[in-house]
Protein backbone atom coordinates (compact mmCIF):
# COMPACT_ATOMS: atom_id res chain seq x y z
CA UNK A 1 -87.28 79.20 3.49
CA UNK A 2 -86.17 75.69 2.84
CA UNK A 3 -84.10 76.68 -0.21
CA UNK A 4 -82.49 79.08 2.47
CA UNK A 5 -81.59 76.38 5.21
CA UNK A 6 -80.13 73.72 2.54
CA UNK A 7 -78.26 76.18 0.98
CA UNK A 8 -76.95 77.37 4.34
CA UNK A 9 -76.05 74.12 5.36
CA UNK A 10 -74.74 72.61 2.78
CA UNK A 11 -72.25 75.93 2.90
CA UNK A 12 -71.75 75.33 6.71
CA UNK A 13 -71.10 71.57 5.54
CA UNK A 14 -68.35 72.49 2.83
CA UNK A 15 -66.95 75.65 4.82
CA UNK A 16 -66.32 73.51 8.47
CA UNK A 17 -65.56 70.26 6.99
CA UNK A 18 -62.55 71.83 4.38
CA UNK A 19 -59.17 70.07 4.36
CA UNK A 20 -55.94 71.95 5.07
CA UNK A 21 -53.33 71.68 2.05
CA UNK A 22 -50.48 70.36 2.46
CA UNK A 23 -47.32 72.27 1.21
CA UNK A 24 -45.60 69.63 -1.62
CA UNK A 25 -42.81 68.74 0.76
CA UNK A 26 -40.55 67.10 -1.80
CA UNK A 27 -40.63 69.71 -4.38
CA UNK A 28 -40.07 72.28 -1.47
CA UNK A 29 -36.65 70.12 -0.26
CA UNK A 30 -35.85 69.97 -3.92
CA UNK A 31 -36.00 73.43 -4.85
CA UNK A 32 -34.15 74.58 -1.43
CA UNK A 33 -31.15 71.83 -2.84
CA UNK A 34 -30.86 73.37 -6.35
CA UNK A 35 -30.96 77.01 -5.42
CA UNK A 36 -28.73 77.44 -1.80
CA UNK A 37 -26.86 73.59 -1.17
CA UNK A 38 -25.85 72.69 -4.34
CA UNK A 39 -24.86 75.92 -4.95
CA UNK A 40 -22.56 76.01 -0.97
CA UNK A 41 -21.50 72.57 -1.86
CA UNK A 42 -21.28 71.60 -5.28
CA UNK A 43 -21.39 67.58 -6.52
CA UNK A 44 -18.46 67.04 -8.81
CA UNK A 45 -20.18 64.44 -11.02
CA UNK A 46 -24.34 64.98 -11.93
CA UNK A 47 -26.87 64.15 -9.31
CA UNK A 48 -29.65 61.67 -10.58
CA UNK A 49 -33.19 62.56 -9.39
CA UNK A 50 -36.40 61.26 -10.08
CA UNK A 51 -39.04 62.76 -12.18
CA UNK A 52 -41.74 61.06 -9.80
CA UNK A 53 -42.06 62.62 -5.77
CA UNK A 54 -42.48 59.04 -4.50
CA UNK A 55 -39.61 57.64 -6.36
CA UNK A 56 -37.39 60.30 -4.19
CA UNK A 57 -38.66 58.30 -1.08
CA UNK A 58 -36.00 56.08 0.44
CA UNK A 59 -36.51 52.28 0.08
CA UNK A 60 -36.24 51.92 4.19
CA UNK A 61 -35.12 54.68 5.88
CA UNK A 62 -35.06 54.94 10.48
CA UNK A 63 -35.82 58.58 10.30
CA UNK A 64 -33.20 61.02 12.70
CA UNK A 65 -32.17 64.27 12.60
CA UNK A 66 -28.63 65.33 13.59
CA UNK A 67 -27.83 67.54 16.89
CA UNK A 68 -27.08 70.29 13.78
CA UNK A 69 -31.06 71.36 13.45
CA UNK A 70 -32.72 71.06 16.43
CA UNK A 71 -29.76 71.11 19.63
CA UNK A 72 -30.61 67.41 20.23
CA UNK A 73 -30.51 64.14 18.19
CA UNK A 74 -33.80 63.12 17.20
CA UNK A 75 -35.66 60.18 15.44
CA UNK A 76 -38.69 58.30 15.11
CA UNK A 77 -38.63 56.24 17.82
CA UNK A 78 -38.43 58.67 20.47
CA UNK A 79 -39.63 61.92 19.74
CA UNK A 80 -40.73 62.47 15.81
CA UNK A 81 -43.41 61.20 14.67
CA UNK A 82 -44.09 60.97 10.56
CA UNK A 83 -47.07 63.57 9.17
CA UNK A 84 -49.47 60.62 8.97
CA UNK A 85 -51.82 62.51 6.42
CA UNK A 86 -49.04 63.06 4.23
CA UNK A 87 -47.70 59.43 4.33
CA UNK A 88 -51.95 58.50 3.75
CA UNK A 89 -51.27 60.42 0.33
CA UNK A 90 -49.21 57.11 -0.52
CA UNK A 91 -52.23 55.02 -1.11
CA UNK A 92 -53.69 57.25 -3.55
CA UNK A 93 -53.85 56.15 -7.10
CA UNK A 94 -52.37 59.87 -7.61
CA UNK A 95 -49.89 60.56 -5.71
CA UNK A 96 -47.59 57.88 -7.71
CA UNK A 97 -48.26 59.67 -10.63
CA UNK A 98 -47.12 63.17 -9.15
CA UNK A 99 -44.09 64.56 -11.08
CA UNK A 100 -41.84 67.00 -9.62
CA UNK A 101 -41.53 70.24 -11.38
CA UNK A 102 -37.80 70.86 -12.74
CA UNK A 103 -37.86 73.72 -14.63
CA UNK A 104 -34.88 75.28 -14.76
CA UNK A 105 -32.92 72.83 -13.41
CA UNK A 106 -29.11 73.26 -14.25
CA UNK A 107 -28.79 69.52 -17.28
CA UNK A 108 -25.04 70.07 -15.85
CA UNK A 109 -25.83 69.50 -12.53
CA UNK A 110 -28.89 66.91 -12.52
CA UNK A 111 -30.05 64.15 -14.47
CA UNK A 112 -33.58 63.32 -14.81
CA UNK A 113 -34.57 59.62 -14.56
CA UNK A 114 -37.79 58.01 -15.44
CA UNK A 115 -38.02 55.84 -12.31
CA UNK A 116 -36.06 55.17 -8.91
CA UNK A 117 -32.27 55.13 -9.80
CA UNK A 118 -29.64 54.14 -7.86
CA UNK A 119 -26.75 55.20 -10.14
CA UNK A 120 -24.09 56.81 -7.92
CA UNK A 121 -24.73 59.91 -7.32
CA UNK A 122 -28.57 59.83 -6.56
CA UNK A 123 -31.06 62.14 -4.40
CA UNK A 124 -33.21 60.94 -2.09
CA UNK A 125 -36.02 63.03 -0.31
CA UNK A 126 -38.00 61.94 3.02
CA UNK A 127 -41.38 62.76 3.93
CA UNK A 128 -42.21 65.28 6.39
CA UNK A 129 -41.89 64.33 10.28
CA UNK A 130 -42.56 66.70 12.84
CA UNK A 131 -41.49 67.02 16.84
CA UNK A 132 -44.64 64.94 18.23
CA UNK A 133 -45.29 68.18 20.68
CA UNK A 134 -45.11 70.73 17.38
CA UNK A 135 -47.43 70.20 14.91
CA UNK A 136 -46.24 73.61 13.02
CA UNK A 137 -43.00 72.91 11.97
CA UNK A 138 -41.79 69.76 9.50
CA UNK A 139 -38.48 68.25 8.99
CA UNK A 140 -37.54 66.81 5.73
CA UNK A 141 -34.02 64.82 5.24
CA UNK A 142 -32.09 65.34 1.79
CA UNK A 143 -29.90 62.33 1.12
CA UNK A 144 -27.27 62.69 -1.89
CA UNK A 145 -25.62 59.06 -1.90
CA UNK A 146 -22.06 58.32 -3.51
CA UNK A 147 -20.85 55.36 -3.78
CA UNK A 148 -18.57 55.17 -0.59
CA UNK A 149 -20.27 57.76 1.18
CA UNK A 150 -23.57 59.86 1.62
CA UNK A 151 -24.44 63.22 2.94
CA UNK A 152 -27.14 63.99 4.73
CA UNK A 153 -29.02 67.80 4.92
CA UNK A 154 -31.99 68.74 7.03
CA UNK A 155 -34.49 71.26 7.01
CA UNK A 156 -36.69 72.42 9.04
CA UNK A 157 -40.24 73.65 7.29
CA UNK A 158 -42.78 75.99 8.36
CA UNK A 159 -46.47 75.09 7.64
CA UNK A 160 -46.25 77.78 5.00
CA UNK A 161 -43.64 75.71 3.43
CA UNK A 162 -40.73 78.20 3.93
CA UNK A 163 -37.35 76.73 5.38
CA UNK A 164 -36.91 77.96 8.49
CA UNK A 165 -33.03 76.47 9.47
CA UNK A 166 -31.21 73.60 7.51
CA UNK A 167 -27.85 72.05 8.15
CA UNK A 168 -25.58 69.56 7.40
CA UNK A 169 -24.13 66.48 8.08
CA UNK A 170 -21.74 64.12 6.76
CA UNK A 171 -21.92 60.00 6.76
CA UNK A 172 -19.06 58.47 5.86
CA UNK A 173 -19.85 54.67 4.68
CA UNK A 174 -17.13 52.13 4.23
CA UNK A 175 -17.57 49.57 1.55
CA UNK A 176 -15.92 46.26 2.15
CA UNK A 177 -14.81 43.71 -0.99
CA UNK A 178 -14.50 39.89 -0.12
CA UNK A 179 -13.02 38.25 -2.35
C-alpha cells in the first residue's frame, strides 16, 4: 500500500508540477524571414546572422510595435510587457550556447558568423513580448540593419509557434559626418 501512495504521488508531483515549453522564438522569426520576407523583399548584398540565438538579441533595444500589426502603436512602457520566463532563459549556462538551426539556408543570401556581428547588413531578432492582457499571443521584432537605414518586421506568434499576422515597417536613419 505504501509502494502504491509514493508512487502515486510522486506521479501527481511530476504530472501537476510540469513546465510548459516554450516555442524557440528566434529560430521561429528566423525561419518565417528566410522562407516568406526575404523572399517579398529581397537584400541586395548578404545578410549576416549569428550562429548563436542570444547573439541575435539587440545590444539595447525600447521594444514597440508599429500601428501595422496590432491597429495601435505599442511598446514596453505602456502596454507590452517582455515573456519574463523566456528572458529568465538568459541566465542559464545553456541558453548561450544554443545555436540556431540553418539548414538550408540560401550561402547567397546569408552569412553565418561565429559571434555578434555588426557588419552592414546584419539581423537582429527580439525576444518574445506579449499584450500584458493576452498571454496567448507573442510578438517578436526582426531588425535587418544597413548602414544608413534599418527595417523593421513584426510578427505576431501563436503559443503553438505559428505566425499569425506580420508586417512591415521602414526606419530610415540618417548618418551625420563631422569633420
Amino acid at each position: 500500500m505504501k509502494k502504491v501512495a509514493i508512487i502515486f504521488m510522486v506521479l501527481g508531483f511530476n504530472l501537476g508540477f510540469s513546465q510548459v515549453e516554450l516555442p524557440f522564438f528566434e529560430q521561429i522569426a528566423f525561419d518565417f524571414y528566410k522562407d516568406t520576407i526575404i523572399e517579398k523583399y529581397p537584400s541586395e548584398k548578404k545578410i549576416r546572422i549569428a550562429k548563436y540565438a542570444v547573439d541575435l538579441h539587440p545590444h539595447y533595444y525600447r521594444f514597440q510595435v508599429d500601428e501595422c500589426l496590432t491597429g495601435d502603436f505599442l511598446d514596453e512602457k505602456t502596454n507590452l510587457q517582455i515573456l519574463s520566463s523566456y528572458a529568465e532563459k538568459e541566465t542559464d549556462f545553456d541558453f548561450y550556447t544554443q545555436l540556431m538551426n540553418y539548414d538550408g539556408v540560401d550561402k547567397k543570401q546569408f552569412r553565418i558568423k561565429n559571434s555578434k556581428t555588426e557588419s552592414y547588413p546584419y539581423l537582429r531578432i527580439s525576444m518574445p513580448y506579449y499584450k500584458k492582457n493576452e498571454l496567448d499571443k507573442y510578438i517578436v521584432n526582426i531588425v535587418e540593419h544597413h548602414k544608413k537605414w534599418k527595417i523593421e518586421y513584426f510578427l505576431l506568434i501563436d503559443e503553438n509557434g505559428n505566425v499569425i499576422k506580420w508586417c512591415r515597417d521602414k526606419d530610415i536613419i540618417i548618418t551625420q559626418y563631422h569633420e
